[in-house]
C-alpha atoms as a PDB file:
ATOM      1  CA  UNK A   1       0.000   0.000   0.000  1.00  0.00           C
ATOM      2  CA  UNK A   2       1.227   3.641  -0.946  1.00  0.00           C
ATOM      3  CA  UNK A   3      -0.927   6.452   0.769  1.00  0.00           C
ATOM      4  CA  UNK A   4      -0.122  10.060   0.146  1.00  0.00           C
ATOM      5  CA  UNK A   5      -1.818  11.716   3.172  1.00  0.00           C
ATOM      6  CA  UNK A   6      -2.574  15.398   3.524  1.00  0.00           C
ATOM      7  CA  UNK A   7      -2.977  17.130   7.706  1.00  0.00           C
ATOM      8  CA  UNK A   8      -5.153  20.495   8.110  1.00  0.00           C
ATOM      9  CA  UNK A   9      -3.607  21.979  11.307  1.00  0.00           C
ATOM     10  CA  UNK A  10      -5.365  24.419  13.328  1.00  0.00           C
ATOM     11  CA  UNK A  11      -2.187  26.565  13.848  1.00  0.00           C
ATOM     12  CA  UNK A  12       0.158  27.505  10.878  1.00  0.00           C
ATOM     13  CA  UNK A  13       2.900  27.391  14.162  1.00  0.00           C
ATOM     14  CA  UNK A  14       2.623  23.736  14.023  1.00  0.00           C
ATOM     15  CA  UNK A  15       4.093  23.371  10.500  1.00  0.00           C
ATOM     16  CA  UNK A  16       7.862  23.889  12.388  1.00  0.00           C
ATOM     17  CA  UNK A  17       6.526  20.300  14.335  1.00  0.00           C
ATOM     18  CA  UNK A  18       7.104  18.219  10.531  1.00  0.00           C
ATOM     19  CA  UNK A  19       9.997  19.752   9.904  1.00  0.00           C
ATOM     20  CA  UNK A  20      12.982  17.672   9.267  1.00  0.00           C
ATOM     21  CA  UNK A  21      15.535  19.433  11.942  1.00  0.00           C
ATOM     22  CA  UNK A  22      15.047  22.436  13.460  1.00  0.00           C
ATOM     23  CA  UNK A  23      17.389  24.633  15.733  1.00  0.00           C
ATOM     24  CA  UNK A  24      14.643  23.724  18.901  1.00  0.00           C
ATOM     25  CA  UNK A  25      14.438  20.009  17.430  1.00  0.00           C
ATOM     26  CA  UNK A  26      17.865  18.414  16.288  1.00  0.00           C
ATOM     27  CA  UNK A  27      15.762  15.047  15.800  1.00  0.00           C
ATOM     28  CA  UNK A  28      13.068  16.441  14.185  1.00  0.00           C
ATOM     29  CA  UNK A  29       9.273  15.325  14.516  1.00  0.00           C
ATOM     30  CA  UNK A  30       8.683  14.428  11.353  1.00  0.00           C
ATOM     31  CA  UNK A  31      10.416  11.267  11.364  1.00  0.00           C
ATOM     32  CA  UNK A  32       8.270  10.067  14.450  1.00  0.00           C
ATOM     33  CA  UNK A  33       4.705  11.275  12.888  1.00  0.00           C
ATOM     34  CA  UNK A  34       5.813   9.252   9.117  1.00  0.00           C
ATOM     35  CA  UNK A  35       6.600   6.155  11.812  1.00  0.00           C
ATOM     36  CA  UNK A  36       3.430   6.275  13.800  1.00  0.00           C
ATOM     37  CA  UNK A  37       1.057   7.265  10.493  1.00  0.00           C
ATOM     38  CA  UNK A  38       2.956   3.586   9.032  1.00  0.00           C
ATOM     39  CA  UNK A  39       2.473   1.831  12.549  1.00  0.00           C
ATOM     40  CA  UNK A  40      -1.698   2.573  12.112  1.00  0.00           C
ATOM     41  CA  UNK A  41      -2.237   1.973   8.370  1.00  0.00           C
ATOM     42  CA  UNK A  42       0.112  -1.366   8.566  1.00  0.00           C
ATOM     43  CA  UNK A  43      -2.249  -2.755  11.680  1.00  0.00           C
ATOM     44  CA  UNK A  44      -5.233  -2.590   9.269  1.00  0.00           C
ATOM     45  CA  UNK A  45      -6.223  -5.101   6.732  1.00  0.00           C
ATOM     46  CA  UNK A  46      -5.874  -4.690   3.037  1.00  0.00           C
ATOM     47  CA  UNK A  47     -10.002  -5.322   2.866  1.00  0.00           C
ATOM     48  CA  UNK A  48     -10.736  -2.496   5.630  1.00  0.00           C
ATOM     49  CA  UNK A  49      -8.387   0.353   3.394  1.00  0.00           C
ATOM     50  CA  UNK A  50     -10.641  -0.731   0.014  1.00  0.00           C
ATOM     51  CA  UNK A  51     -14.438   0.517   1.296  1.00  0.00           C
ATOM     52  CA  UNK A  52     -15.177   4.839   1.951  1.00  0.00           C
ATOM     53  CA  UNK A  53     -16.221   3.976   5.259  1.00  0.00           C
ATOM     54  CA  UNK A  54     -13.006   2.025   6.409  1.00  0.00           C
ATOM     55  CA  UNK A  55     -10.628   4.706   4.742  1.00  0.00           C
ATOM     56  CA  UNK A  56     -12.391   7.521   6.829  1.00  0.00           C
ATOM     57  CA  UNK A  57     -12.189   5.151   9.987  1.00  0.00           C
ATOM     58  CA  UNK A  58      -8.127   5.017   9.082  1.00  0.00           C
ATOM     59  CA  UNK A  59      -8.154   8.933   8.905  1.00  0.00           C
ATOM     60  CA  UNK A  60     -10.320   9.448  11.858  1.00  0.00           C
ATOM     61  CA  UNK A  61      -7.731   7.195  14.021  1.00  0.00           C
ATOM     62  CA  UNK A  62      -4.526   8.714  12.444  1.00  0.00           C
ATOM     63  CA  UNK A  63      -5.699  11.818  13.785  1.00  0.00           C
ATOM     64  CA  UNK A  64      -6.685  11.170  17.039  1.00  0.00           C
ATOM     65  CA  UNK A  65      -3.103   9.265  17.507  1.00  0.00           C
ATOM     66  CA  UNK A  66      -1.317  12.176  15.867  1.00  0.00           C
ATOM     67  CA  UNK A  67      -3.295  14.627  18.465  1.00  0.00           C
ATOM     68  CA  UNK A  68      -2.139  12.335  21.112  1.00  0.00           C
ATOM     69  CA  UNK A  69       1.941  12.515  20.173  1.00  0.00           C
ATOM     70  CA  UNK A  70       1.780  15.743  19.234  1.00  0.00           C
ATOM     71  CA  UNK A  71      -0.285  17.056  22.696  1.00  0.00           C
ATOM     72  CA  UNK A  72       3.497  17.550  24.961  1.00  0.00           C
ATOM     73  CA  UNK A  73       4.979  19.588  21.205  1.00  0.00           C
ATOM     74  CA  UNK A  74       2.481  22.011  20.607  1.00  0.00           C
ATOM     75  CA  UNK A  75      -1.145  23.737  21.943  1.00  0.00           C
ATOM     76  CA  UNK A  76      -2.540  23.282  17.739  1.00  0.00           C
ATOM     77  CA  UNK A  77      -4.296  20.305  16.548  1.00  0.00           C
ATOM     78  CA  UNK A  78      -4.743  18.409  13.785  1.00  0.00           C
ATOM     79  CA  UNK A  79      -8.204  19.293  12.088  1.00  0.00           C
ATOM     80  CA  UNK A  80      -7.928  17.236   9.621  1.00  0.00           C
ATOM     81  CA  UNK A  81      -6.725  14.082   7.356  1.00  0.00           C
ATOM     82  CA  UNK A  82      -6.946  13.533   3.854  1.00  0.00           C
ATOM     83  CA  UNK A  83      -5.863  10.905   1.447  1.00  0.00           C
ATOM     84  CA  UNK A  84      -5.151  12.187  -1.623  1.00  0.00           C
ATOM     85  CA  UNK A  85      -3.734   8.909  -3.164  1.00  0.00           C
ATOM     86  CA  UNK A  86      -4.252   5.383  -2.118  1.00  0.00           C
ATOM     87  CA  UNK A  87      -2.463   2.911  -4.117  1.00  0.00           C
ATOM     88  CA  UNK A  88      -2.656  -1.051  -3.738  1.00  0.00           C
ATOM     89  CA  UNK A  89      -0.667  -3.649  -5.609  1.00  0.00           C
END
């Protein structure tokens, strides 16, 4: 599975959170958020990803989970998650 996912944050101060390395964040965040986005789509089946309703379960629970790691980083949210390509072989 390839997914291309899009996040809608409610505070343009959050896109410094997904950058690679920052001055405040040597490691970076984005390397964590790309690891637990994989961890959540791999735990699903390939038959759940292939109906509407189990692709906007999947973005439902990658943003709750993304709300939860990034909750200690920053006061902004998530608002939303969108898949703009979703590609099986």
């Amino acid at each position: 599975v390839q997914v291309d996912v899009v996040l809608r944050v409610s505070d343009p101060s959050m896109l410094a959170l997904f950058d690679k390395q920052s001055a405040s964040m040597p490691g970076g965040k984005q390397r964590e958020i790309i690891a637990m986005a994989i961890r959540v789509i791999g735990d699903k089946p390939l038959d759940a990803l292939l109906t509407t309703e189990g692709k906007q379960a999947l973005a439902n629970e990658l943003k709750a989970t993304l709300n939860d790691l990034l909750a200690d980083s920053t006061s902004g949210m998530i608002t939303d998650v969108y898949f703009c390509g979703f590609l099986f072989q």
